[in-house]
C-alpha atoms as a PDB file:
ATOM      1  CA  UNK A   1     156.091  29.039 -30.750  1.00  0.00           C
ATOM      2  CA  UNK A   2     155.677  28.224 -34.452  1.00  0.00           C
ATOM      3  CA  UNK A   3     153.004  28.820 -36.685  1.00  0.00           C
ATOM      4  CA  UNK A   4     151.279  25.361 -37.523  1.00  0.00           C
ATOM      5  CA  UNK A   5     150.050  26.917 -41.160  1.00  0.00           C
ATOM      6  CA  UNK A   6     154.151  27.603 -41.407  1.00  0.00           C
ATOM      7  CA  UNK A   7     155.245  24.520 -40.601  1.00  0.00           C
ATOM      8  CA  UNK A   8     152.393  22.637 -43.013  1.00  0.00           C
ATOM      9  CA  UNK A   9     153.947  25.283 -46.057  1.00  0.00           C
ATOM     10  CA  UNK A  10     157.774  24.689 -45.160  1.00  0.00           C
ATOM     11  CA  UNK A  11     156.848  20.871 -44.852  1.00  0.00           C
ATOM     12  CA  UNK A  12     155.212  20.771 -48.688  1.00  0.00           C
ATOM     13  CA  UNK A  13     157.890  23.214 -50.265  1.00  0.00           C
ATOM     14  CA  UNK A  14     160.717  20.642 -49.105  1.00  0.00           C
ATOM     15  CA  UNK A  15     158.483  17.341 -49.834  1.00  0.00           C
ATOM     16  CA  UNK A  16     160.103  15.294 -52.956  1.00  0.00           C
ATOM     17  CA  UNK A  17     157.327  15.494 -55.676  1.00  0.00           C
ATOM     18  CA  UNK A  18     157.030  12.030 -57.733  1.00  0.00           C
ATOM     19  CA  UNK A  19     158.282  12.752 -60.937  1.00  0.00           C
ATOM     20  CA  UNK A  20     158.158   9.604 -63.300  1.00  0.00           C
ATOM     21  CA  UNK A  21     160.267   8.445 -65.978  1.00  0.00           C
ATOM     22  CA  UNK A  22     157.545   9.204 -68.835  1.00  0.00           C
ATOM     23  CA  UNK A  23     157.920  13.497 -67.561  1.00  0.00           C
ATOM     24  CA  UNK A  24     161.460  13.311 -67.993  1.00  0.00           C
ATOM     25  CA  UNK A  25     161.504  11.342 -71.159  1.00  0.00           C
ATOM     26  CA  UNK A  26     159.354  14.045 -72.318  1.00  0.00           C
ATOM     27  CA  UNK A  27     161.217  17.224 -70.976  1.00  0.00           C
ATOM     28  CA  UNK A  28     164.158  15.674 -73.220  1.00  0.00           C
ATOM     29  CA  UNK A  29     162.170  14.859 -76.173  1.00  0.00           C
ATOM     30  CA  UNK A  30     160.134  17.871 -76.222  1.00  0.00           C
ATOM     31  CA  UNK A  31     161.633  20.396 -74.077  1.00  0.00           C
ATOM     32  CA  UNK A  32     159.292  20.917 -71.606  1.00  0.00           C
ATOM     33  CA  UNK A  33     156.895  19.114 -69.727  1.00  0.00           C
ATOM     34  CA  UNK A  34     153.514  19.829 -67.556  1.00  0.00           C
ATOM     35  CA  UNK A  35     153.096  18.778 -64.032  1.00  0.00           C
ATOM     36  CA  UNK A  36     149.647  18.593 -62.157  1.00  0.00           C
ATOM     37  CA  UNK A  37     149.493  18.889 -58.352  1.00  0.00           C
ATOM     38  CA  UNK A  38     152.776  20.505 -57.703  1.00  0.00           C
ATOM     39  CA  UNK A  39     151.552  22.735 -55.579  1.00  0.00           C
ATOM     40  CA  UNK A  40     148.831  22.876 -53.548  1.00  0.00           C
ATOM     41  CA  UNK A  41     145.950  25.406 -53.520  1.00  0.00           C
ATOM     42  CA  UNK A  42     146.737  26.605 -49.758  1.00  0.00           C
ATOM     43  CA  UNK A  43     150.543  27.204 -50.526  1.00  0.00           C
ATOM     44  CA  UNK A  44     149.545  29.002 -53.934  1.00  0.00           C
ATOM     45  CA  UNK A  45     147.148  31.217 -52.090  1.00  0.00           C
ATOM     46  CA  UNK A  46     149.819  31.922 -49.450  1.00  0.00           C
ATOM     47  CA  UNK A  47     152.010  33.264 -51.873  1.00  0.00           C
ATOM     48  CA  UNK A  48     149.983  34.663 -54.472  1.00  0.00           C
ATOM     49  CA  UNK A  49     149.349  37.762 -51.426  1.00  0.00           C
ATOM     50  CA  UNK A  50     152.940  37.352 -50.413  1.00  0.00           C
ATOM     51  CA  UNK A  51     153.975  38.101 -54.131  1.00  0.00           C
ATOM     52  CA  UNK A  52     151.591  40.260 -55.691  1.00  0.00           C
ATOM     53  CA  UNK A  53     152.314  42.841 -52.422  1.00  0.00           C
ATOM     54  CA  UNK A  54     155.521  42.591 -53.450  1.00  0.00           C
ATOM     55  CA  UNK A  55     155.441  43.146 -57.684  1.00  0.00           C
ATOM     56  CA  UNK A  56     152.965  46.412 -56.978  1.00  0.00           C
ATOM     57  CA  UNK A  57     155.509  47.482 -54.833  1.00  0.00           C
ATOM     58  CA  UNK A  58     158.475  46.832 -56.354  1.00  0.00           C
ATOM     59  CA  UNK A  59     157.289  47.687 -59.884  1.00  0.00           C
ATOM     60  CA  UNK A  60     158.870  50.413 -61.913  1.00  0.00           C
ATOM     61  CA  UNK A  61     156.324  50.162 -64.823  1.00  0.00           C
ATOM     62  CA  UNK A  62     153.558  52.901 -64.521  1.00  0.00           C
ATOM     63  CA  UNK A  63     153.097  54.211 -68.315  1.00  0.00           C
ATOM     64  CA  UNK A  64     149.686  53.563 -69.772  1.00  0.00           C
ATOM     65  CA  UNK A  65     149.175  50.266 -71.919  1.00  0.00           C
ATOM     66  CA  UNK A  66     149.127  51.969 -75.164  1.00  0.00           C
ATOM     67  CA  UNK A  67     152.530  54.057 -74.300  1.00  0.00           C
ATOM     68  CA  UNK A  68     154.155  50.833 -73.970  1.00  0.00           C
ATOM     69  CA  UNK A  69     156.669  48.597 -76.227  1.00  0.00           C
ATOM     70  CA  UNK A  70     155.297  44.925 -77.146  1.00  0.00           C
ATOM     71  CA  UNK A  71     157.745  43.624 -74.892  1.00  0.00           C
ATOM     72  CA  UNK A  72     156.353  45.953 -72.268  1.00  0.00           C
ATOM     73  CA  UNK A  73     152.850  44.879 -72.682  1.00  0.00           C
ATOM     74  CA  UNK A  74     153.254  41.531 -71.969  1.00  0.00           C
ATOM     75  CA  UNK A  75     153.818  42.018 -68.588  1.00  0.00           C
ATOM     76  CA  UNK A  76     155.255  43.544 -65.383  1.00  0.00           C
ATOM     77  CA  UNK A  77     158.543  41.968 -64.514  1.00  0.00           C
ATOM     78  CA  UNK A  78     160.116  42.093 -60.801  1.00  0.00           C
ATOM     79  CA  UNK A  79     163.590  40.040 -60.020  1.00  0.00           C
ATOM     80  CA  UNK A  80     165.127  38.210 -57.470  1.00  0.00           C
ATOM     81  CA  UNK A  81     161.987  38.257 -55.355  1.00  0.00           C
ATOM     82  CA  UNK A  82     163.755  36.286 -52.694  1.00  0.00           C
ATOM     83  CA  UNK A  83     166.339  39.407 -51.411  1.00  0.00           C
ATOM     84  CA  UNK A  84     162.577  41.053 -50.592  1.00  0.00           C
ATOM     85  CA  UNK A  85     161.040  38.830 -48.407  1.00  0.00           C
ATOM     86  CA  UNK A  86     162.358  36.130 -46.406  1.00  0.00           C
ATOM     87  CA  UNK A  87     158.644  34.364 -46.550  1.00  0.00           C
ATOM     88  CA  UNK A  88     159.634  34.510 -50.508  1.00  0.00           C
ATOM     89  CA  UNK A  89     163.030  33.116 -50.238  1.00  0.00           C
ATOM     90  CA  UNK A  90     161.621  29.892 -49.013  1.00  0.00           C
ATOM     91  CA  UNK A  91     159.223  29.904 -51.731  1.00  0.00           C
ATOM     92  CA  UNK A  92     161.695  30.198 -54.351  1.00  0.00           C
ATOM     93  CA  UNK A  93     164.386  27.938 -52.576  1.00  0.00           C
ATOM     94  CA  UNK A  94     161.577  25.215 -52.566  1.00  0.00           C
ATOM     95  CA  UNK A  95     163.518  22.068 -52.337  1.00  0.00           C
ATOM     96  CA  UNK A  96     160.559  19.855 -53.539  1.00  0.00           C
ATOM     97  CA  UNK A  97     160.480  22.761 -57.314  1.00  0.00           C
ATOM     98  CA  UNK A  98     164.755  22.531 -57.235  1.00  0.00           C
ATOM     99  CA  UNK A  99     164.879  18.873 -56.866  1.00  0.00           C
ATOM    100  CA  UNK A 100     162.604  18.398 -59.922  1.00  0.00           C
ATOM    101  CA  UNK A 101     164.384  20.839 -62.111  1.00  0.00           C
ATOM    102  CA  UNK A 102     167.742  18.604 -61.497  1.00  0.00           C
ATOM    103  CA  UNK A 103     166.086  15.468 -62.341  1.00  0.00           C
ATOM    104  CA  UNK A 104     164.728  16.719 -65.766  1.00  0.00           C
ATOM    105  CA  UNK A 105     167.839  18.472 -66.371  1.00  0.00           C
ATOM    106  CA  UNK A 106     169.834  15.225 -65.356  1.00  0.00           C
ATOM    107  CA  UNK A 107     172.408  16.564 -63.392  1.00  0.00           C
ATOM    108  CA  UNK A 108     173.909  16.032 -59.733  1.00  0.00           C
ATOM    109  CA  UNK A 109     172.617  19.336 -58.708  1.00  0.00           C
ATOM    110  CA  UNK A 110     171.264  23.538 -59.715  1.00  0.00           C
ATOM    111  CA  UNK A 111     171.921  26.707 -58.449  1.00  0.00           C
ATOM    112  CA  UNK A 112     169.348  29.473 -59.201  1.00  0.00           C
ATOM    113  CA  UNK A 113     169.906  31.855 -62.050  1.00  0.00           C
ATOM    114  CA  UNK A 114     167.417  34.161 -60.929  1.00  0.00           C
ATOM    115  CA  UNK A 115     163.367  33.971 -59.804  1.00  0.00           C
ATOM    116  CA  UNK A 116     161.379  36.559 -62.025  1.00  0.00           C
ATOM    117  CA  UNK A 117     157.340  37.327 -61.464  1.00  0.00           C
ATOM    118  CA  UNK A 118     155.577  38.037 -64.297  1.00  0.00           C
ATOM    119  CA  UNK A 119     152.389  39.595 -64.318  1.00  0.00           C
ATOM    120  CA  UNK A 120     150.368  40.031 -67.366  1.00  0.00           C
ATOM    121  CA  UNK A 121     147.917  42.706 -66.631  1.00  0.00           C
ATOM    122  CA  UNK A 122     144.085  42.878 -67.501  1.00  0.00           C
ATOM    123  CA  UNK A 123     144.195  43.563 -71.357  1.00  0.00           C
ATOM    124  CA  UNK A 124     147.773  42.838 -71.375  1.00  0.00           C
ATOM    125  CA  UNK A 125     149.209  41.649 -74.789  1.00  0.00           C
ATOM    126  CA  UNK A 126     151.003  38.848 -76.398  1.00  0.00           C
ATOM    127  CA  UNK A 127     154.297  37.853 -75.393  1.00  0.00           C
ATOM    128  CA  UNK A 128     156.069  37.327 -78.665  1.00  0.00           C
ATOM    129  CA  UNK A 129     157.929  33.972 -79.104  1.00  0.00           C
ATOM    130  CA  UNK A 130     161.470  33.616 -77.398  1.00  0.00           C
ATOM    131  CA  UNK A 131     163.932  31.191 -76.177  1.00  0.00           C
ATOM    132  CA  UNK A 132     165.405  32.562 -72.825  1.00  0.00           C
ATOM    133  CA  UNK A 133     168.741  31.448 -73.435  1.00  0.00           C
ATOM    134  CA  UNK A 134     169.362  34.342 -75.584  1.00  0.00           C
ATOM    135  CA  UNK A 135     170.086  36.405 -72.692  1.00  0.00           C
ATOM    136  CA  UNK A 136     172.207  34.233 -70.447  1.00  0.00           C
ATOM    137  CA  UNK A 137     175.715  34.066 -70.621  1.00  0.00           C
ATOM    138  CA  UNK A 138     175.745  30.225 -69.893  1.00  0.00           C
ATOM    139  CA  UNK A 139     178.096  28.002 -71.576  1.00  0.00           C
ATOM    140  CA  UNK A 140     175.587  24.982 -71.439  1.00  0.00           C
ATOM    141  CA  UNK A 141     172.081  24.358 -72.354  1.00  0.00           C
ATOM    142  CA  UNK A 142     171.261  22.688 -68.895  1.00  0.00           C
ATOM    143  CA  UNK A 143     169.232  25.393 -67.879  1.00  0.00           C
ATOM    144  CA  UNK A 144     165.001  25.349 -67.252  1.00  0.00           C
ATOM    145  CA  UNK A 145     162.865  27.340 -66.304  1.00  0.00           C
ATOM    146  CA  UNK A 146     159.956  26.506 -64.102  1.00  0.00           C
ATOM    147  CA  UNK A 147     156.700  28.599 -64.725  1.00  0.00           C
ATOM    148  CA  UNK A 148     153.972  28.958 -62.017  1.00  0.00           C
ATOM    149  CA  UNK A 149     150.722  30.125 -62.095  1.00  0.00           C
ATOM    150  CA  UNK A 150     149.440  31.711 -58.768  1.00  0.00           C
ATOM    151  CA  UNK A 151     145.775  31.035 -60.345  1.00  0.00           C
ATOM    152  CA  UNK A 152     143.873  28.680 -62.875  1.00  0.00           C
ATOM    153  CA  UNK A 153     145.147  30.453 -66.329  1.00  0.00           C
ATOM    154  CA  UNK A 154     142.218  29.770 -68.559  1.00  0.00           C
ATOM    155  CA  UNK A 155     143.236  30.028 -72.590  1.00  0.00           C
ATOM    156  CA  UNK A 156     141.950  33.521 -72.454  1.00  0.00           C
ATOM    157  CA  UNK A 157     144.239  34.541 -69.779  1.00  0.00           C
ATOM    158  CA  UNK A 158     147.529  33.741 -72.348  1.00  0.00           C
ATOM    159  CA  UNK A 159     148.975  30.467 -70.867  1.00  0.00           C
ATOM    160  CA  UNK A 160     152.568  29.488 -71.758  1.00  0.00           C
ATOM    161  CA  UNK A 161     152.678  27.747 -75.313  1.00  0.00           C
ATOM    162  CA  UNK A 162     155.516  25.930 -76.631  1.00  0.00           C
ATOM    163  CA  UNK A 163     156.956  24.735 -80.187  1.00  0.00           C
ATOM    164  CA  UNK A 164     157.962  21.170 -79.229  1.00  0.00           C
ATOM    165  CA  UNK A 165     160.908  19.957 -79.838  1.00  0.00           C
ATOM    166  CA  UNK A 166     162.191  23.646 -81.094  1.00  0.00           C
ATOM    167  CA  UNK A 167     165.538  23.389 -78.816  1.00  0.00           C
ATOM    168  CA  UNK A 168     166.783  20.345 -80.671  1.00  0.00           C
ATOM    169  CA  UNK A 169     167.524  23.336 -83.759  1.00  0.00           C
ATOM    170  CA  UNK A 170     169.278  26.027 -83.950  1.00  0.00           C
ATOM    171  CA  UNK A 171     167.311  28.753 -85.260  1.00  0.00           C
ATOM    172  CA  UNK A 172     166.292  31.868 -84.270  1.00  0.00           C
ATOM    173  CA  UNK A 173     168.786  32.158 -81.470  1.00  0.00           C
ATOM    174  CA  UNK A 174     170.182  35.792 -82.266  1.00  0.00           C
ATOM    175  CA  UNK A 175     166.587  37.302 -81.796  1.00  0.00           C
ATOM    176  CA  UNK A 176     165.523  39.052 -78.732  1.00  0.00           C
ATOM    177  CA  UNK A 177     161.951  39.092 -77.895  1.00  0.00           C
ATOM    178  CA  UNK A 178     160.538  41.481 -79.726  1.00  0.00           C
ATOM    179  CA  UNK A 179     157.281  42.139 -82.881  1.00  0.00           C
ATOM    180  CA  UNK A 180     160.124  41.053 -85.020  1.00  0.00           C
ATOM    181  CA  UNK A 181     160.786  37.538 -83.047  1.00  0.00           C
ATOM    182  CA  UNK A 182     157.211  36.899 -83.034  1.00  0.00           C
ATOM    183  CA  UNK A 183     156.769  37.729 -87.019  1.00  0.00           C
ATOM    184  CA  UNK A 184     160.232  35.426 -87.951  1.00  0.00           C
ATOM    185  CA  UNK A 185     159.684  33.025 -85.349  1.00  0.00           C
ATOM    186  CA  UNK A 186     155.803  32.350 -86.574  1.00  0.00           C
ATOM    187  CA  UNK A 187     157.092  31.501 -89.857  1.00  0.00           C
ATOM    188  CA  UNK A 188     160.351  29.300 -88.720  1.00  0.00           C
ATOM    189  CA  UNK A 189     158.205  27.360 -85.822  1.00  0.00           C
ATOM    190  CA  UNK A 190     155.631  26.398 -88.143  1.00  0.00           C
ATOM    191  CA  UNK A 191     157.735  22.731 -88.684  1.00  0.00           C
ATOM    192  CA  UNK A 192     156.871  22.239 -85.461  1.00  0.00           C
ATOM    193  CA  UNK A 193     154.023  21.141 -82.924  1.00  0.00           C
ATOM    194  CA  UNK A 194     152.418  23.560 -80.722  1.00  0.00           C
ATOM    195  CA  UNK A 195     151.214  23.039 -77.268  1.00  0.00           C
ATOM    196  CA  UNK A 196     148.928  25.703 -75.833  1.00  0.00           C
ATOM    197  CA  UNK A 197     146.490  24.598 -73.334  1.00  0.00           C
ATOM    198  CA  UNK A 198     145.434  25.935 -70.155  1.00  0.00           C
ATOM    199  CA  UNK A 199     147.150  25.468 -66.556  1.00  0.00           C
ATOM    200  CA  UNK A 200     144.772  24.309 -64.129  1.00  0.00           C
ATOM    201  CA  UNK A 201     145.473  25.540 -60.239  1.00  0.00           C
ATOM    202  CA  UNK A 202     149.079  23.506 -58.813  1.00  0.00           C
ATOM    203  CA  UNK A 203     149.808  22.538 -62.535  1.00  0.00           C
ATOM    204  CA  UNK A 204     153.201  24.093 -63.096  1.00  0.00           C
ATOM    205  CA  UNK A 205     155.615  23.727 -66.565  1.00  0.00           C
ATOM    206  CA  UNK A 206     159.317  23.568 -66.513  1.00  0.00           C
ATOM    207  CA  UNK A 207     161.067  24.246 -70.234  1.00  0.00           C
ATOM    208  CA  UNK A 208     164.273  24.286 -71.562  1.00  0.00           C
ATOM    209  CA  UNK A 209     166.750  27.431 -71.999  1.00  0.00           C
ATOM    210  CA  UNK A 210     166.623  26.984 -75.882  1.00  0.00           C
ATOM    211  CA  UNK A 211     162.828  26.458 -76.445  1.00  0.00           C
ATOM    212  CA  UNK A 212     160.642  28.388 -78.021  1.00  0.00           C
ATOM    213  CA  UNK A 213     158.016  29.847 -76.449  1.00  0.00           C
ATOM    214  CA  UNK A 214     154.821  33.258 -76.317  1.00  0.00           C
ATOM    215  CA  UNK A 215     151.636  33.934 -74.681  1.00  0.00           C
ATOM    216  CA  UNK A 216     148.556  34.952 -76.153  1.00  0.00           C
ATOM    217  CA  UNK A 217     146.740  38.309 -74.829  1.00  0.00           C
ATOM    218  CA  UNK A 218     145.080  38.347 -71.470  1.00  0.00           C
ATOM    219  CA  UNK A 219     141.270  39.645 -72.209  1.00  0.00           C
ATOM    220  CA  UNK A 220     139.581  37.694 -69.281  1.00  0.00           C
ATOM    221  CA  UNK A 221     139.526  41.124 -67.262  1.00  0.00           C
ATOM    222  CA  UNK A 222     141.880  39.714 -64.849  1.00  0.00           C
ATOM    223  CA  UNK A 223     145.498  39.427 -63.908  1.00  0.00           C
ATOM    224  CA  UNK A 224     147.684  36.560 -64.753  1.00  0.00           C
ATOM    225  CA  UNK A 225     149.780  36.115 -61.618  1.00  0.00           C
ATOM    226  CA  UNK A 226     153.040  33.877 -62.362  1.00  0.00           C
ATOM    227  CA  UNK A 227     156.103  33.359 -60.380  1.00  0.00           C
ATOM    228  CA  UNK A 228     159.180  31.771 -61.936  1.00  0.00           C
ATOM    229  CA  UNK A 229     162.731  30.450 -61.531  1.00  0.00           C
ATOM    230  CA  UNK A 230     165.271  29.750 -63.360  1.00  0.00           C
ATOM    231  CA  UNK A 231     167.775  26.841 -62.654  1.00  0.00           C
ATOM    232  CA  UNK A 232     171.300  25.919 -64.131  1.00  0.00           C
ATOM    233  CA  UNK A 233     173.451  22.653 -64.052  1.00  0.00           C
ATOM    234  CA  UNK A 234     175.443  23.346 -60.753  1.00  0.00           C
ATOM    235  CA  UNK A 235     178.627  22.843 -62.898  1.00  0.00           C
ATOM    236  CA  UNK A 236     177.453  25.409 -65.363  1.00  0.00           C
ATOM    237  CA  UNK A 237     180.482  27.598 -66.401  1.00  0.00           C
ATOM    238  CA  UNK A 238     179.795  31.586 -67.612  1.00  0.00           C
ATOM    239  CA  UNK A 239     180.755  32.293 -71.124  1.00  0.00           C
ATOM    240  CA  UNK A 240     182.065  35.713 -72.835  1.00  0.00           C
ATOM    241  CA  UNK A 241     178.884  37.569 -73.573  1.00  0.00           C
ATOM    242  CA  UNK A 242     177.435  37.730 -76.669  1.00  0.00           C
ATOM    243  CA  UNK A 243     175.178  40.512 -76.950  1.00  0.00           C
ATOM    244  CA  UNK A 244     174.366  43.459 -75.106  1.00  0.00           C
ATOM    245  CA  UNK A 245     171.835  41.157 -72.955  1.00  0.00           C
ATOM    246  CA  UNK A 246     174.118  38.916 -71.609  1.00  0.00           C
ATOM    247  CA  UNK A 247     176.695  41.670 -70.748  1.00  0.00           C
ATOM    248  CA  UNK A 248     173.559  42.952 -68.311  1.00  0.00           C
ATOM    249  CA  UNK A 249     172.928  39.750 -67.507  1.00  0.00           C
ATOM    250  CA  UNK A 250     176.510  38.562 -66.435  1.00  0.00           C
ATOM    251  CA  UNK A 251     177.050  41.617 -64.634  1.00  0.00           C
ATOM    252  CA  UNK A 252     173.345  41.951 -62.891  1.00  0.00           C
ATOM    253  CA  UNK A 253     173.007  37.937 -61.900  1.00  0.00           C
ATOM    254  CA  UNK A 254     176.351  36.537 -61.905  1.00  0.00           C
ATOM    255  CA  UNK A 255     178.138  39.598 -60.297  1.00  0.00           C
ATOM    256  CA  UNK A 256     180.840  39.639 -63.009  1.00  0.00           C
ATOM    257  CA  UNK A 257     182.753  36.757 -62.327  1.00  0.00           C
ATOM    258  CA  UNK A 258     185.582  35.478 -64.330  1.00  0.00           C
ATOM    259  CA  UNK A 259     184.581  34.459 -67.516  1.00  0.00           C
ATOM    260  CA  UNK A 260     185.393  30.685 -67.526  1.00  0.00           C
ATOM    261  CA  UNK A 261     184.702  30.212 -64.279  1.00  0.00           C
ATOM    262  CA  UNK A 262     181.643  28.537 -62.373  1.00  0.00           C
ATOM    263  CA  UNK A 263     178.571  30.518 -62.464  1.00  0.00           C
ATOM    264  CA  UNK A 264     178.852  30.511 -58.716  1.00  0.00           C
ATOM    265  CA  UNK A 265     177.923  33.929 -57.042  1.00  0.00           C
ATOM    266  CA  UNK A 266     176.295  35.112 -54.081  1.00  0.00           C
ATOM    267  CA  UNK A 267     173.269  35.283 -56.236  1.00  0.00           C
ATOM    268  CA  UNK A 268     173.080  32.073 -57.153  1.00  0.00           C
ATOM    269  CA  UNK A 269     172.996  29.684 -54.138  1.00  0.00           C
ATOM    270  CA  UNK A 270     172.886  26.039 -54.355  1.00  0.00           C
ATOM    271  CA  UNK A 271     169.357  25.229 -54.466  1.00  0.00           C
ATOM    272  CA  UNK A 272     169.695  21.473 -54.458  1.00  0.00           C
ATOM    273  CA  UNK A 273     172.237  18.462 -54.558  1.00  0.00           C
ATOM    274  CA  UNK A 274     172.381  15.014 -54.374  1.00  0.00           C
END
């Protein structure tokens, strides 16, 4: 017999959210948009225990704060959640999260790059401004990232900001994140807008591959629990690496497959496809 709180969670993760035309006019204009009432506050709390079990377990980072890199405190970072936990696999396999991601990106279909939690620990620090693309060995920019918050994040919790319209340009794409990124980067991005507001609880973002983006500091005394996964065009083709990152990268999440070929390996299923 099946689990009636199961069948409610499967139910909403598959359920086509209504996107409108204004959200993906603004994804494209701006490179990322915010959506309210994604999820719902049952499903989050489902799978904020499902996945915080999980990153505490998983997690490899145990120095104290002040031993750590920049890039190390701004938070722990677990992968590819969904080979841990089959009650995770559905969460990140969410048709109703996939089926959005292809409609902003515009394409027939996307296959998962990888799924990523980041938690950004009580008096964790800033994460210094980025695009993500740097590390992917992709050969288009059809990629996005959806980020979701397992709680309300509250501005001093270090929400997701982003320099609109920063993927139109290319600067800054030879810089991984790093205190150097966020020193160069505060000086390039200041042509353009900034959008840092807090996420209330079910309000998710989705941005672009080549957007900028950081995170304040978390000083609220409290965890910031976010899961994430990243999406490509299903068509998207793997390029020769161009820095140490995307070697890792090509031979971590797309399980070294020919260069020129379709970014198609056993770690990145087809998530959804019209």
């Amino acid at each position: 017999m099946t689990d009636p709180q199961t069948d409610l969670t499967k139910k909403e993760l598959s359920e086509p959210y209504q996107l409108s035309d204004a959200a993906i006019e603004h994804f494209n204009v701006y490179g990322y948009v915010k959506l309210k009432d994604v999820l719902s506050e049952s499903i989050l709390a489902h799978y904020d225990s499902l996945i915080t079990d999980l990153v505490f377990k998983l997690n490899k980072l145990t120095k104290p704060m002040e031993e750590r890199t920049t890039y190390e405190r701004a938070f722990l970072q677990v992968m590819n959640l969904w080979r841990e936990s089959e009650e995770v696999k559905e969460f990140v396999f969410s048709k109703r999260i996939a089926k959005i991601a292809t409609d902003l990106l515009q394409v027939k279909g996307v296959r998962l790059y990888h799924d990523q939690a980041l938690y950004k620990e009580s008096a964790g620090g800033i994460t210094p401004w980025h695009a993500d693309q740097f590390y992917w060995p992709l050969s288009s920019p059809k990629t996005v990232t959806v980020w979701i918050p397992l709680q309300k994040t509250l501005m001093e919790m270090g929400p997701l900001a982003f320099a609109e319209k920063s993927h139109h340009v290319e600067i800054g794409r030879d810089l991984e994140i790093s205190d150097e990124s966020e020193v160069l980067m505060n000086e390039q991005l200041k042509q353009f807008d900034l959008n840092e507001t807090p996420f209330e609880l079910g309000e998710v973002s989705f941005h672009a591959g080549w957007l900028f983006h950081r995170a304040g500091a978390n000083v609220s005394g409290h965890p910031r629990k976010v899961m994430t996964m990243i999406y490509m065009d299903e068509a998207q083709k793997i390029v020769q690496p161009r820095n140490e990152y995307q070697q890792a990268d090509w031979e971590t999440w797309l399980l070294s497959k020919p260069i020129g070929g379709a970014a198609d390996s056993d770690l990145n299923p087809l998530l959804f496809s019209y």
